[in-house]
C-alpha atoms as a PDB file:
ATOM      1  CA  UNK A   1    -127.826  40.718-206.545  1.00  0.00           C
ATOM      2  CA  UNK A   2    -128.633  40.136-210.332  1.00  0.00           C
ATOM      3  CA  UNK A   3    -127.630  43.762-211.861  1.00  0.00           C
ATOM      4  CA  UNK A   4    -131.094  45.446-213.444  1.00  0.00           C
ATOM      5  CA  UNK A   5    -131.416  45.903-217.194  1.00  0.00           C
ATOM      6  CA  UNK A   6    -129.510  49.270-217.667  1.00  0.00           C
ATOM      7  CA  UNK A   7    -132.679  52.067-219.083  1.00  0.00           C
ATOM      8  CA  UNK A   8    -133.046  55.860-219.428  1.00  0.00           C
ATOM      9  CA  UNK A   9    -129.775  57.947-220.228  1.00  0.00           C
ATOM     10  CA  UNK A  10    -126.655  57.123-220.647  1.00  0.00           C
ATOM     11  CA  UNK A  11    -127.421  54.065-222.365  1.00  0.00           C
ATOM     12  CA  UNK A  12    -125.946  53.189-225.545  1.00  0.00           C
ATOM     13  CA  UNK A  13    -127.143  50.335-228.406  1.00  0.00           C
ATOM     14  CA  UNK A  14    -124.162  50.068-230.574  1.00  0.00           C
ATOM     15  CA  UNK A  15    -125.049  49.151-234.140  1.00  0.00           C
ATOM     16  CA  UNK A  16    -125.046  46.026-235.695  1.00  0.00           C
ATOM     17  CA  UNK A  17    -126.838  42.314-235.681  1.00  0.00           C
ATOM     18  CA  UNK A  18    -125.622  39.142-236.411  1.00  0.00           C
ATOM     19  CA  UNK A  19    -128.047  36.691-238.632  1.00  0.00           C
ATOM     20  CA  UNK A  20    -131.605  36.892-238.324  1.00  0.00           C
ATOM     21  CA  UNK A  21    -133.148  39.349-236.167  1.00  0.00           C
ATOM     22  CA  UNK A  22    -133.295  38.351-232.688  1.00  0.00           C
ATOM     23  CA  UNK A  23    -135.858  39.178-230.172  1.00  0.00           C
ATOM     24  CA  UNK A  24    -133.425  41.674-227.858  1.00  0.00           C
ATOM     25  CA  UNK A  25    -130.648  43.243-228.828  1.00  0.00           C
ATOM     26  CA  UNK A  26    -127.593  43.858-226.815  1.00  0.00           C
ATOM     27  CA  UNK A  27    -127.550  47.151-224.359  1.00  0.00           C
ATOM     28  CA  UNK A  28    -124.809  48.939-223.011  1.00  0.00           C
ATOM     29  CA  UNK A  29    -123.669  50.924-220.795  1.00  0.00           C
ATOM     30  CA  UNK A  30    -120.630  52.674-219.611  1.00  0.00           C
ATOM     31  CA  UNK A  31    -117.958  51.301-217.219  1.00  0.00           C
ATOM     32  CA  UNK A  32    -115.058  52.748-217.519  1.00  0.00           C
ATOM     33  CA  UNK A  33    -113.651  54.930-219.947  1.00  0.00           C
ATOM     34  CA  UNK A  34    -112.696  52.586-222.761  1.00  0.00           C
ATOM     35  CA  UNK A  35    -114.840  49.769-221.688  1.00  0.00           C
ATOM     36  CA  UNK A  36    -118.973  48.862-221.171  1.00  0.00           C
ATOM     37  CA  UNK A  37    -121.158  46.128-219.312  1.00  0.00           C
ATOM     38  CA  UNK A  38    -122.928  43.640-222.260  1.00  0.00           C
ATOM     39  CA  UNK A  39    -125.951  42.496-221.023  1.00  0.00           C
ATOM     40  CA  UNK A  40    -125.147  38.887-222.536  1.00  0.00           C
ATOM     41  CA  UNK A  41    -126.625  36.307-220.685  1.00  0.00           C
ATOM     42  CA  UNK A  42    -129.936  36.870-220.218  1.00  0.00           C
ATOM     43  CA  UNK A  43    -132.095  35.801-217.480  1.00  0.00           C
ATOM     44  CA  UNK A  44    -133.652  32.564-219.202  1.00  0.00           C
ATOM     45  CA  UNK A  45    -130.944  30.927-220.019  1.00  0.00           C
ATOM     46  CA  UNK A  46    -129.001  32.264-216.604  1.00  0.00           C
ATOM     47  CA  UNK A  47    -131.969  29.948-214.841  1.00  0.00           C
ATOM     48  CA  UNK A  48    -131.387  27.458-217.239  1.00  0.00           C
ATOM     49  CA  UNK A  49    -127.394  27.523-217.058  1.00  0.00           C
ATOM     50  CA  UNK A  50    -127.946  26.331-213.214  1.00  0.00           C
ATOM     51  CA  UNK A  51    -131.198  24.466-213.507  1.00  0.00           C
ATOM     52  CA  UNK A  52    -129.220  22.335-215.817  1.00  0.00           C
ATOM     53  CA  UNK A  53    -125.795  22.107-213.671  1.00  0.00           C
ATOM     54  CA  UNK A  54    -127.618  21.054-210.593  1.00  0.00           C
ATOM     55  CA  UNK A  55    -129.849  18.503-212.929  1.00  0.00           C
ATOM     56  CA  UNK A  56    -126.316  17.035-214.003  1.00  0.00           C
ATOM     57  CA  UNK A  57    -124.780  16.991-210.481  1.00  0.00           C
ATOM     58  CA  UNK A  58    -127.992  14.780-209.361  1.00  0.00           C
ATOM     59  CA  UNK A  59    -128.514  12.900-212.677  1.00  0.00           C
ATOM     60  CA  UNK A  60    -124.402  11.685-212.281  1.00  0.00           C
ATOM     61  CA  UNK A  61    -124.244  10.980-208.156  1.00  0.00           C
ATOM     62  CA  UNK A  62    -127.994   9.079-208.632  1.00  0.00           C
ATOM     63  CA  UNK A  63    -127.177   7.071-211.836  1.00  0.00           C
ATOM     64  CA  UNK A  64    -123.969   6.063-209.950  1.00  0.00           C
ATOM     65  CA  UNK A  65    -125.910   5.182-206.866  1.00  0.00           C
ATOM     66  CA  UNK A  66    -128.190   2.780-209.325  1.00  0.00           C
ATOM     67  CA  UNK A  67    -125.040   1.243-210.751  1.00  0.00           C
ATOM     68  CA  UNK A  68    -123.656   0.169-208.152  1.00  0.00           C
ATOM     69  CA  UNK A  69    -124.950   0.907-204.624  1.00  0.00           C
ATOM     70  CA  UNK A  70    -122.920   2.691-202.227  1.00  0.00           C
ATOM     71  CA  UNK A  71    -124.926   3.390-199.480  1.00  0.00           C
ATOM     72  CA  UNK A  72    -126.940   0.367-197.549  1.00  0.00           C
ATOM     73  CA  UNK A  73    -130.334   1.123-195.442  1.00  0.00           C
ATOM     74  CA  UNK A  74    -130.247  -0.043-191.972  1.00  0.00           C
ATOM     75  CA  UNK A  75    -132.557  -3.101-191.394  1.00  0.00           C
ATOM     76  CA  UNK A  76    -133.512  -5.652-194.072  1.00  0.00           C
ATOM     77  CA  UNK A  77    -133.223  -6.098-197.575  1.00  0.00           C
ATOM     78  CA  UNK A  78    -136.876  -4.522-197.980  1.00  0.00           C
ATOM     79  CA  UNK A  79    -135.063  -1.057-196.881  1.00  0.00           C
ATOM     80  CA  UNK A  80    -132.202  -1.097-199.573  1.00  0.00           C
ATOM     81  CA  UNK A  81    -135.312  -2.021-201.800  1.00  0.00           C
ATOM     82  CA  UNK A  82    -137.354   0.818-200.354  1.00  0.00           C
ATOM     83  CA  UNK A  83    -133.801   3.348-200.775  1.00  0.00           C
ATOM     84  CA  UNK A  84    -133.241   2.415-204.629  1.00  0.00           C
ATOM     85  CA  UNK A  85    -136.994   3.142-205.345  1.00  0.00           C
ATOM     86  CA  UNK A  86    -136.488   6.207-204.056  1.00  0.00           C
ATOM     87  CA  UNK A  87    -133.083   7.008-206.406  1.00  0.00           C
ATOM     88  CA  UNK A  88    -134.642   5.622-208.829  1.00  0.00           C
ATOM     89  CA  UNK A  89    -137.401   8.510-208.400  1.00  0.00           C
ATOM     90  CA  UNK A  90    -135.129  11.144-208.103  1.00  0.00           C
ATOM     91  CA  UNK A  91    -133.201   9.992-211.011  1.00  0.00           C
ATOM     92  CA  UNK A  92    -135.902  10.159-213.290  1.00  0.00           C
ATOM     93  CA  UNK A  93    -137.568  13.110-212.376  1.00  0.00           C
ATOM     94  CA  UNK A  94    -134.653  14.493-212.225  1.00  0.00           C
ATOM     95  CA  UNK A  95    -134.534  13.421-216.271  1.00  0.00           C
ATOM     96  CA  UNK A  96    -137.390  14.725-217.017  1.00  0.00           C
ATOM     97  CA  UNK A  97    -136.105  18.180-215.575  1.00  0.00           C
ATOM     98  CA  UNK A  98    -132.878  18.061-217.692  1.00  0.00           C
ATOM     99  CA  UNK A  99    -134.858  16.517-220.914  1.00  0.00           C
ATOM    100  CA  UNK A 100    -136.989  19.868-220.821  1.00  0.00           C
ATOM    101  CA  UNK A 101    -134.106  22.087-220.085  1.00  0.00           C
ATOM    102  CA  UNK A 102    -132.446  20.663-223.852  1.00  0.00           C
ATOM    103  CA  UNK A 103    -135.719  21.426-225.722  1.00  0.00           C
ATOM    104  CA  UNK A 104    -135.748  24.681-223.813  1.00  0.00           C
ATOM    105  CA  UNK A 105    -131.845  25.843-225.018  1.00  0.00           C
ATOM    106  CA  UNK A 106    -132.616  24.636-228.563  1.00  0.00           C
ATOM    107  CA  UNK A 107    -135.562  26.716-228.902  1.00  0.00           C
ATOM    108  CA  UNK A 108    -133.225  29.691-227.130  1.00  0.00           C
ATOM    109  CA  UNK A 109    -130.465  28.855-229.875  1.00  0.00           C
ATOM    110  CA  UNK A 110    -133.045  30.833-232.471  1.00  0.00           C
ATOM    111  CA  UNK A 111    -135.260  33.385-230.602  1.00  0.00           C
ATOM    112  CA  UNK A 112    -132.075  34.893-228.211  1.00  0.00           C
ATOM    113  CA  UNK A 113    -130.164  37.073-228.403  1.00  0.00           C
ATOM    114  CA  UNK A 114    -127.423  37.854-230.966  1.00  0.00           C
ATOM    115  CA  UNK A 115    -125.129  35.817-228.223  1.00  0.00           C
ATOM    116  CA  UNK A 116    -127.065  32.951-227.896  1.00  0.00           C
ATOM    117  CA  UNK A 117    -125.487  30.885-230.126  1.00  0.00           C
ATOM    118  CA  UNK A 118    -122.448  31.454-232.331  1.00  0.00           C
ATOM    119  CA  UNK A 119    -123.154  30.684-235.802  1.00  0.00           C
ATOM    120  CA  UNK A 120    -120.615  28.097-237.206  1.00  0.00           C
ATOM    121  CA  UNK A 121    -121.507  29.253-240.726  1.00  0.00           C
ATOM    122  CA  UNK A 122    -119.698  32.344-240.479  1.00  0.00           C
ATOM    123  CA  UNK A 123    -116.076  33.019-242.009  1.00  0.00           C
ATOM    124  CA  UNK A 124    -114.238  33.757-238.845  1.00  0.00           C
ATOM    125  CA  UNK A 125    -115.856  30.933-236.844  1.00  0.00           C
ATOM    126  CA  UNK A 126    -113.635  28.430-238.357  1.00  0.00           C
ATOM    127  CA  UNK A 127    -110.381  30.779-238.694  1.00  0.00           C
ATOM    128  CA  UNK A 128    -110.865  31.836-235.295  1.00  0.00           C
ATOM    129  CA  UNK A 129    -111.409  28.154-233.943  1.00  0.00           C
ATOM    130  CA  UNK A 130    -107.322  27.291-233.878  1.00  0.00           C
ATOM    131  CA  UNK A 131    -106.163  30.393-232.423  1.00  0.00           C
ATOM    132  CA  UNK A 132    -108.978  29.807-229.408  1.00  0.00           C
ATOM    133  CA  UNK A 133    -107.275  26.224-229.202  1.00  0.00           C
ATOM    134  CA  UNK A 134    -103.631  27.391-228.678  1.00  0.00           C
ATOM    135  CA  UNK A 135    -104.906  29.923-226.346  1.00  0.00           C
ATOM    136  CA  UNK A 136    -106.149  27.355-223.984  1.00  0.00           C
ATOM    137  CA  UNK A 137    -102.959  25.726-224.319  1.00  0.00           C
ATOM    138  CA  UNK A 138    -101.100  28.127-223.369  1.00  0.00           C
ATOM    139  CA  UNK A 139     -99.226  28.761-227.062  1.00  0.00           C
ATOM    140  CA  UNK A 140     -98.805  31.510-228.967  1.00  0.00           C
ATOM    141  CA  UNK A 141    -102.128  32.835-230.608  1.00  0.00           C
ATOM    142  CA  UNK A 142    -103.880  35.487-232.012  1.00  0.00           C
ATOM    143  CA  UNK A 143    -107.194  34.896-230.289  1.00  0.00           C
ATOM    144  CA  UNK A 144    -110.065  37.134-231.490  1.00  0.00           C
ATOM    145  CA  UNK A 145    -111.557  38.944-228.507  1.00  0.00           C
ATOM    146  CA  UNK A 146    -115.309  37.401-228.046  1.00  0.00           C
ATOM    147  CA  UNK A 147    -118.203  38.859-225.996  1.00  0.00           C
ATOM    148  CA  UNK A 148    -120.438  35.945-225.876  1.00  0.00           C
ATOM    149  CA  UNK A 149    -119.230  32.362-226.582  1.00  0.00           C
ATOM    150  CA  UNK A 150    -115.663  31.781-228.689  1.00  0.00           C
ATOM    151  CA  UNK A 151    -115.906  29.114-231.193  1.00  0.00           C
ATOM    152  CA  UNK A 152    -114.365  26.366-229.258  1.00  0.00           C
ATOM    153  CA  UNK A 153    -117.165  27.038-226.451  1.00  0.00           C
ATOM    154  CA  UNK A 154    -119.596  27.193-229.089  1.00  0.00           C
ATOM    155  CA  UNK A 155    -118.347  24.199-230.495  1.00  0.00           C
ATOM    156  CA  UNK A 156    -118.538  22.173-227.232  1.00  0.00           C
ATOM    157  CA  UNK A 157    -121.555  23.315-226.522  1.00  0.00           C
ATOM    158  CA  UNK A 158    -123.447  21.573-229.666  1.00  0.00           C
ATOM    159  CA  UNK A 159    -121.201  18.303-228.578  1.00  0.00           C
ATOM    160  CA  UNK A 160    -122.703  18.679-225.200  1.00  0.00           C
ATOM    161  CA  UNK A 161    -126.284  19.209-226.179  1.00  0.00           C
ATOM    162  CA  UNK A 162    -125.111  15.689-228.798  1.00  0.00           C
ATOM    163  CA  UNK A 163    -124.053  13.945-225.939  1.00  0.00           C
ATOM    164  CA  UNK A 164    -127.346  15.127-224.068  1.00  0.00           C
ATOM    165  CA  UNK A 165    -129.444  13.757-226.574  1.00  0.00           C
ATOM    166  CA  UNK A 166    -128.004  10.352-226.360  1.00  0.00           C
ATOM    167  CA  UNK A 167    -128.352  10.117-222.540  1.00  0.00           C
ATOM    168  CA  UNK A 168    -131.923  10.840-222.822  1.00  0.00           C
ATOM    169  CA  UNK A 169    -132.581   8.909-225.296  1.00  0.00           C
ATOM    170  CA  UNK A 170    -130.920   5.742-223.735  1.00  0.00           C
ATOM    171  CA  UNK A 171    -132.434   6.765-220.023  1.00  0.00           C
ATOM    172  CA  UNK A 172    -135.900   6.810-221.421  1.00  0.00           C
ATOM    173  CA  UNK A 173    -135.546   3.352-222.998  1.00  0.00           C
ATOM    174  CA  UNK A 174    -133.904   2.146-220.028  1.00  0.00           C
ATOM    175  CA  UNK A 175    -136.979   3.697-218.236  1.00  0.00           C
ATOM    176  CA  UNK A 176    -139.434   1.648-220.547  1.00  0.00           C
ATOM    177  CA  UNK A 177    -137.092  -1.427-220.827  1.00  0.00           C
ATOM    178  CA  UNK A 178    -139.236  -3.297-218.322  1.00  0.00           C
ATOM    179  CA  UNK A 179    -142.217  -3.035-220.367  1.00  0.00           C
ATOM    180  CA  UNK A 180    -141.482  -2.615-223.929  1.00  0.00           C
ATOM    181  CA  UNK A 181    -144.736  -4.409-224.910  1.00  0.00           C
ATOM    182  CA  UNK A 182    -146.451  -1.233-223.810  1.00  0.00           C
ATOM    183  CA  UNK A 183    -147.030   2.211-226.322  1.00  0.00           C
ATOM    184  CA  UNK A 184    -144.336   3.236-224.494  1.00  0.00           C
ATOM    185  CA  UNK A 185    -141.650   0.437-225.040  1.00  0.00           C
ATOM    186  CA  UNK A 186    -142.527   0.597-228.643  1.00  0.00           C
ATOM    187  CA  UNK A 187    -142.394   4.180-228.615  1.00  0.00           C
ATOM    188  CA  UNK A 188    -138.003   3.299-227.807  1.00  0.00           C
ATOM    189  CA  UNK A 189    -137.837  -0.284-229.528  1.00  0.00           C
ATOM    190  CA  UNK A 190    -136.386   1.268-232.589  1.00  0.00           C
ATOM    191  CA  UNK A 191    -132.715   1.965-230.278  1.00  0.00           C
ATOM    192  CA  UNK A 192    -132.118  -1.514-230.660  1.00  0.00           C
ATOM    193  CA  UNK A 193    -131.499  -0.545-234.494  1.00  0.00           C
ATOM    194  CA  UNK A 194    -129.001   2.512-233.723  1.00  0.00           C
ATOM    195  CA  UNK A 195    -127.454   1.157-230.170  1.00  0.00           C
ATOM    196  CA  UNK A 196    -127.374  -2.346-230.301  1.00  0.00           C
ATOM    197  CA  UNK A 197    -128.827  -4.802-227.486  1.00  0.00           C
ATOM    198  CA  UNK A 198    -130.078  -3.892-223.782  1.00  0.00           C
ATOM    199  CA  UNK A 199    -126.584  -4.109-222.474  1.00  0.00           C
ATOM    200  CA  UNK A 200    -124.986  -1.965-224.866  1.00  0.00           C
ATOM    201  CA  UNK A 201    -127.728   1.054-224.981  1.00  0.00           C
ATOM    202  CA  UNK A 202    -126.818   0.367-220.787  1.00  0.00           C
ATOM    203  CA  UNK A 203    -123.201   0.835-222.043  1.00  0.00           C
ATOM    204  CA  UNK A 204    -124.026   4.242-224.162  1.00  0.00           C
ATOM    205  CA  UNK A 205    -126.193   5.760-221.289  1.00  0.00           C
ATOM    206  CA  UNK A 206    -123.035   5.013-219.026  1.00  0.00           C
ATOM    207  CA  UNK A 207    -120.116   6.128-221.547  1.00  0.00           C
ATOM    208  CA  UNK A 208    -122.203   9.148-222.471  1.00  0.00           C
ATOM    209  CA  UNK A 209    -122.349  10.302-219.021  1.00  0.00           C
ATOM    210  CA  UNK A 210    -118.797  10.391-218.248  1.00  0.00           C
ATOM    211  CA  UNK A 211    -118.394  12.075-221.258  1.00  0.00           C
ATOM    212  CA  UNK A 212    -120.564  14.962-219.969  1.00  0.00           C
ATOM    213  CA  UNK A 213    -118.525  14.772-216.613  1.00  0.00           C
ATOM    214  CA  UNK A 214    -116.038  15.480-218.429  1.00  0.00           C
ATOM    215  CA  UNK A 215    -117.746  18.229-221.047  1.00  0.00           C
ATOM    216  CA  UNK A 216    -117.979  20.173-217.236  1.00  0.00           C
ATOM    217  CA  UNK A 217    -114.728  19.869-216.384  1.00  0.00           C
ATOM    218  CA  UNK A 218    -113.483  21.509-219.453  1.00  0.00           C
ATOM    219  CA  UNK A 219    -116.003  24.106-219.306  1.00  0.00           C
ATOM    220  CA  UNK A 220    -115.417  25.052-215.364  1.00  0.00           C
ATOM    221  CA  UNK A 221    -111.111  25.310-216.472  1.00  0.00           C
ATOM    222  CA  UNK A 222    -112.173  27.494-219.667  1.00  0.00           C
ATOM    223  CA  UNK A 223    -114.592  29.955-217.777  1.00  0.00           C
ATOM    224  CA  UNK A 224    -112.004  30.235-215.073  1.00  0.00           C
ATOM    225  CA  UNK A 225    -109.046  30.958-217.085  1.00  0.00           C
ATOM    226  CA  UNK A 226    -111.224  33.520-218.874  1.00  0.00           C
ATOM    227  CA  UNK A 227    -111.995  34.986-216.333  1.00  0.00           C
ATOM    228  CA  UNK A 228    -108.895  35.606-214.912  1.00  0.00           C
ATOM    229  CA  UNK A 229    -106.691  36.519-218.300  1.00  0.00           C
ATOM    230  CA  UNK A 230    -109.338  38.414-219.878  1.00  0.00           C
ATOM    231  CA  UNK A 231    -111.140  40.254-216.720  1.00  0.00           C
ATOM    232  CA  UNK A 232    -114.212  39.995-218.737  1.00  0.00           C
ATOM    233  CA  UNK A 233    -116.612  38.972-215.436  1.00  0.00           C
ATOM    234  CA  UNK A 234    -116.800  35.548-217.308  1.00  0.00           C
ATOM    235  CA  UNK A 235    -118.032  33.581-213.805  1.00  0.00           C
ATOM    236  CA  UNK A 236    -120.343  36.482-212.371  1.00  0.00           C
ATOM    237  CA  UNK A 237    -122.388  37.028-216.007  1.00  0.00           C
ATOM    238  CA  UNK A 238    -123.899  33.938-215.248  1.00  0.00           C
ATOM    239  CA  UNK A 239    -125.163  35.491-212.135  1.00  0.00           C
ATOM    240  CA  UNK A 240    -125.723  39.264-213.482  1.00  0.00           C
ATOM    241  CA  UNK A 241    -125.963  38.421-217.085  1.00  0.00           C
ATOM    242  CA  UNK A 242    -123.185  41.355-217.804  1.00  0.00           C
ATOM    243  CA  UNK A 243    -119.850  40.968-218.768  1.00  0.00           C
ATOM    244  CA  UNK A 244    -117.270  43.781-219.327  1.00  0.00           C
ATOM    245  CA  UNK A 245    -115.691  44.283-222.699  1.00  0.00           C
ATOM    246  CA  UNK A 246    -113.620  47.274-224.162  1.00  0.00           C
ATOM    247  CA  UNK A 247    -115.645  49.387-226.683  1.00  0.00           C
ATOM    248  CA  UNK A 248    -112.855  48.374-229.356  1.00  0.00           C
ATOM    249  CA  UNK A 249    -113.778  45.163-229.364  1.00  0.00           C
ATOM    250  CA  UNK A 250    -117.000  45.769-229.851  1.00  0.00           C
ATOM    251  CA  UNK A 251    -117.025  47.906-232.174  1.00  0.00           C
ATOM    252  CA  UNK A 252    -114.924  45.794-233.912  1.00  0.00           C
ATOM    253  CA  UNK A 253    -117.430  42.633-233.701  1.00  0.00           C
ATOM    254  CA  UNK A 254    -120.001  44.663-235.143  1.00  0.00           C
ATOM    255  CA  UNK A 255    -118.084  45.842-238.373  1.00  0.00           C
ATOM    256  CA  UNK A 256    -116.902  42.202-238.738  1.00  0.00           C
ATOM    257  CA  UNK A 257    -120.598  41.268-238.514  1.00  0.00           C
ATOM    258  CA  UNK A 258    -121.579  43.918-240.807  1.00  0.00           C
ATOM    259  CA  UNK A 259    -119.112  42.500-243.455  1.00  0.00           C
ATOM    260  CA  UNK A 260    -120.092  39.111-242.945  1.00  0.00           C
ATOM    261  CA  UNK A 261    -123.866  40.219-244.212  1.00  0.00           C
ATOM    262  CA  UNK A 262    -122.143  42.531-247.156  1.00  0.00           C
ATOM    263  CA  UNK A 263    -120.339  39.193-248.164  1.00  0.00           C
ATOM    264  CA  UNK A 264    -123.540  36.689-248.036  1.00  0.00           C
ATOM    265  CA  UNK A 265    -125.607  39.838-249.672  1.00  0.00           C
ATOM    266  CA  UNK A 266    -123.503  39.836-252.695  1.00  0.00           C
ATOM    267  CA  UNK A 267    -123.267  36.059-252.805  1.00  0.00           C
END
């Protein structure tokens, strides 16, 4: 079961925010001796962290299904007719789902909390984006230790919600391609300026997808190997919302924060 919001005694606020106020700030409380549970995650964007992996799973297995049929209704031709409506309905329901949860994050990025987002603005994103990359490769490093997102998984994530835009806006014109003629069609007449012809925006959709199949691949090997090098409850705070982190380290984050708002004050 989800762990409750720790309250009462015992519960400890260290110091320090990142960027603009947020609407929550991080609470812990103790673990062990030299480490504490983060609430990180929190429950919003835990629904929408599953919402939006079962929306994918659907989105990919129908869209393939429309592509190329691989399942054939007993009977006539009227029932694979009948079948393919029906994946057709899922499929774009489904899009409307996964459409809402991307408005939904972006909105998230700004009014949650301090580990909502990593800001790629700040020295040490950028210094601390190499060492993340040999760590995943299993080199030498001196990887930073992060709470909430590192900067490669912050970085992937804006490619993702990139590479989400472009699928949504390619599967809504390929929704309205039948009737462009309509407010609608208009409404996605102006892709044939960025993408190119029918076929080709039918290319992007397709291309774009893959790429996100493989955006989860990456992102299930990451968490994992987290997880198990860093003991941090990477896999479970997406359940909880907690993740365990030594008191070092975040004490640590919060003086680096606090000198990254001396440095822009005096700028």
């Amino acid at each position: 079961m989800p762990m409750a919001e720790p309250t009462g005694a015992g519960v400890q606020a260290l110091p320090g925010k990142t960027g603009r106020k947020r609407r929550r700030d991080p609470i812990y409380h103790a673990a062990e001796p030299e480490t504490v549970k983060v609430y990180v995650w929190e429950l919003p964007v835990r629904i929408w962290h599953w919402v939006n992996a079962l929306s994918i799973f659907v989105l990919f297995v129908t869209g393939i299904y429309i592509g190329n049929p691989f399942v054939h209704a007993a009977g006539s031709g009227d029932a694979d007719a009948f079948l393919m409506g029906w994946v057709r309905i899922v499929h774009f329901v489904t899009a409307f789902v996964f459409t809402l949860g991307w408005v939904f994050r972006l909105y998230w990025n700004f009014f949650g909390n301090r580990y909502a987002i990593e800001n790629p603005f700040r020295r040490r994103f950028w210094s601390g984006m190499w060492e993340t990359v040999k760590y995943y490769l299993f080199l030498p490093n001196r990887k930073p230790h992060y709470v909430g997102h590192n900067p490669l998984a912050m970085l992937s994530y804006w490619l993702f919600g990139v590479m989400s835009l472009i699928v949504i806006l390619t599967g809504f014109f390929l929704l309205f391609e039948p009737h462009l003629d309509t407010a609608f069609g208009r409404l996605v007449s102006w892709m044939f300026l960025v993408f190119g012809d029918s076929f080709s925006i039918r290319s992007w959709h397709h291309v774009f997808a893959w790429l996100i199949i493989l955006f989860v691949i990456v992102h299930v090997y990451m968490a994992v190997r987290d997880d198990l090098v860093e003991r941090s409850g990477t896999i479970s705070s997406m359940i909880t919302g907690y993740k365990t982190a030594k008191r070092a380290h975040l004490i640590e984050a919060d003086e680096d924060a606090a000198g990254e708002r001396k440095t822009l004050d005096v700028g």
